[in-house]
Protein backbone atom coordinates (compact mmCIF):
# COMPACT_ATOMS: atom_id res chain seq x y z
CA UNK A 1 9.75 -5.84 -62.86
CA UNK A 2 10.90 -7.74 -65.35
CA UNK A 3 9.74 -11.12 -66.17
CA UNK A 4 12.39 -14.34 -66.24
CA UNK A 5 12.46 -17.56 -68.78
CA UNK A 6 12.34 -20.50 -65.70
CA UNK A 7 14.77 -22.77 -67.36
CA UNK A 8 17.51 -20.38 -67.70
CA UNK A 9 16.88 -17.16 -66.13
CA UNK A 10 17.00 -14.72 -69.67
CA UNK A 11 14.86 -11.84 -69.50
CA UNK A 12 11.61 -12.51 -72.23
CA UNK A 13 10.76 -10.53 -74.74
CA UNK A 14 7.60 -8.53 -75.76
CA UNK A 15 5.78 -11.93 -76.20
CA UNK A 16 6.57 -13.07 -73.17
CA UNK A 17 8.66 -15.77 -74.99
CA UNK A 18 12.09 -16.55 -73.61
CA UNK A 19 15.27 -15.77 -76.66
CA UNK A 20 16.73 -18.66 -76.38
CA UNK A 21 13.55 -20.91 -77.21
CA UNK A 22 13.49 -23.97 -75.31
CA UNK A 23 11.47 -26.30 -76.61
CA UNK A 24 11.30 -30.03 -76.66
CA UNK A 25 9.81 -32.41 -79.50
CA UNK A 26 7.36 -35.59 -78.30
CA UNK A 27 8.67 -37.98 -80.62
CA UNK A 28 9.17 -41.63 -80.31
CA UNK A 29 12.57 -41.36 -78.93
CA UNK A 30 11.51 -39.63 -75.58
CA UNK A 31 8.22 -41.53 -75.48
CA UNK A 32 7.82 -44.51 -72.35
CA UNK A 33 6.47 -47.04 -75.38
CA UNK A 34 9.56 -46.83 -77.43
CA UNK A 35 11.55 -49.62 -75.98
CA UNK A 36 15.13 -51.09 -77.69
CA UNK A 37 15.46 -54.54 -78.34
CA UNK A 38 18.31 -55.37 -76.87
CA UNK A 39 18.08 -59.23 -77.70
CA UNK A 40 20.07 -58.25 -81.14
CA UNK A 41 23.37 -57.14 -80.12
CA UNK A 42 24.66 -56.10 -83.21
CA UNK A 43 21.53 -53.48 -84.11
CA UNK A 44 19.35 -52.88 -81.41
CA UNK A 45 16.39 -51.49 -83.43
CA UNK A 46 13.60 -49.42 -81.56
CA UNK A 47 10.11 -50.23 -81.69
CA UNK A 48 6.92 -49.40 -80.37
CA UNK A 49 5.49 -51.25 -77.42
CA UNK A 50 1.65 -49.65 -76.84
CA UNK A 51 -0.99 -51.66 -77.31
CA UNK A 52 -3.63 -49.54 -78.30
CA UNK A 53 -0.95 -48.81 -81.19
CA UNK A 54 -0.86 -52.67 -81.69
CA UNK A 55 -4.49 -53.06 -81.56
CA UNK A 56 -5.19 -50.68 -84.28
CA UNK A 57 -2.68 -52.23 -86.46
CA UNK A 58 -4.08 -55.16 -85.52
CA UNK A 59 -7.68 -54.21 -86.56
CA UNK A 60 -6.44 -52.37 -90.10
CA UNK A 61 -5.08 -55.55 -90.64
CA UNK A 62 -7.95 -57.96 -90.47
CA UNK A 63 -10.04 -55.31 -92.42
CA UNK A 64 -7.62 -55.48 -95.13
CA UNK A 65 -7.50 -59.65 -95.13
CA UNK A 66 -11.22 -59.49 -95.26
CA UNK A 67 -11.79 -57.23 -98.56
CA UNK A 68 -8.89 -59.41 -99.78
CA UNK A 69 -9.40 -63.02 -98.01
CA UNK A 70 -10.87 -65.00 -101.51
CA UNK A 71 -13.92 -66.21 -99.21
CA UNK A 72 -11.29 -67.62 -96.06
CA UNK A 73 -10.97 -66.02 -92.58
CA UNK A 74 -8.39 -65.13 -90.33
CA UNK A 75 -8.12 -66.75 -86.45
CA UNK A 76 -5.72 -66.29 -84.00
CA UNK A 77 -3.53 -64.13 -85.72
CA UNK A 78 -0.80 -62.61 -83.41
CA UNK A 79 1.76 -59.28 -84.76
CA UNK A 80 4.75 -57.89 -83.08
CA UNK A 81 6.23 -54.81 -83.80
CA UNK A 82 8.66 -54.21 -86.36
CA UNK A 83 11.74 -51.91 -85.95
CA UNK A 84 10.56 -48.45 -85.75
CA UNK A 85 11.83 -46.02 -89.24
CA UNK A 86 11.49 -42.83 -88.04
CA UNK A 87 11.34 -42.82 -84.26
CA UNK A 88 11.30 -38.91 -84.00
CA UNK A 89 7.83 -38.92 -85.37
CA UNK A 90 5.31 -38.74 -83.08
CA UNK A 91 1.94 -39.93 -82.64
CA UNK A 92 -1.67 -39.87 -80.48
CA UNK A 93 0.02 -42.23 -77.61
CA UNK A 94 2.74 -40.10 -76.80
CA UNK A 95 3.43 -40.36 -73.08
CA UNK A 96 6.89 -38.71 -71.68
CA UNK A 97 9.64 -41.50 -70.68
CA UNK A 98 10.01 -41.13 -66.84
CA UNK A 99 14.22 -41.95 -67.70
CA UNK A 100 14.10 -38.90 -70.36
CA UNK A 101 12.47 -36.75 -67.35
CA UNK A 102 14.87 -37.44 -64.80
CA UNK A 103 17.63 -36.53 -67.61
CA UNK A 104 15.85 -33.08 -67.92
CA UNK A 105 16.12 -32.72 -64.00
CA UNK A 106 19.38 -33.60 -63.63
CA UNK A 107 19.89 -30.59 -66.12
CA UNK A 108 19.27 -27.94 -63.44
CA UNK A 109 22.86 -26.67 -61.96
């Protein structure tokens, strides 16, 4: 018996790989943290909402103002996230966006 790709029902070849190669990229764009900011209407830029993300920005930051503070330190200092450049880069937080998984779902005829 032969064996069956389960998204669209191709026979696979001899690597047990289906033809037409369905594949999906974790990138930015399908990822739950990736939020637009819909407060400006005219460009609603996409940006990165996780907070360990933020945190570690956060903490390269500091390091960097205390090599280069000239003997001052830094208190209460507070970032938000700029407008993402390339959201379909991906990186170690990538979680799937539940929206982008019930698009996948509502694939299936």
């Amino acid at each position: 018996m032969e064996n069956y790709c389960k998204f669209c029902g191709e026979p696979l070849n001899e690597e047990g790989k289906c033809p037409n190669g369905h594949e999906f990229k974790k990138m930015c764009l399908n990822c739950i943290y990736c939020t637009e900011d819909i407060s400006d209407e005219e460009y609603a830029p996409l940006r990165c909402m996780n907070e360990e993300n933020k945190k570690n920005a956060l903490n390269k930051m500091l390091e960097l103002l205390k090599k280069e503070g000239g003997g001052y330190s830094v208190k209460n200092l507070e970032i938000e996230p700029v407008p993402l450049k390339k959201p379909t880069l991906k990186c170690g937080q990538w979680e799937l966006d539940e929206t982008v998984m019930r698009e996948i779902l509502g694939m299936f005829k």
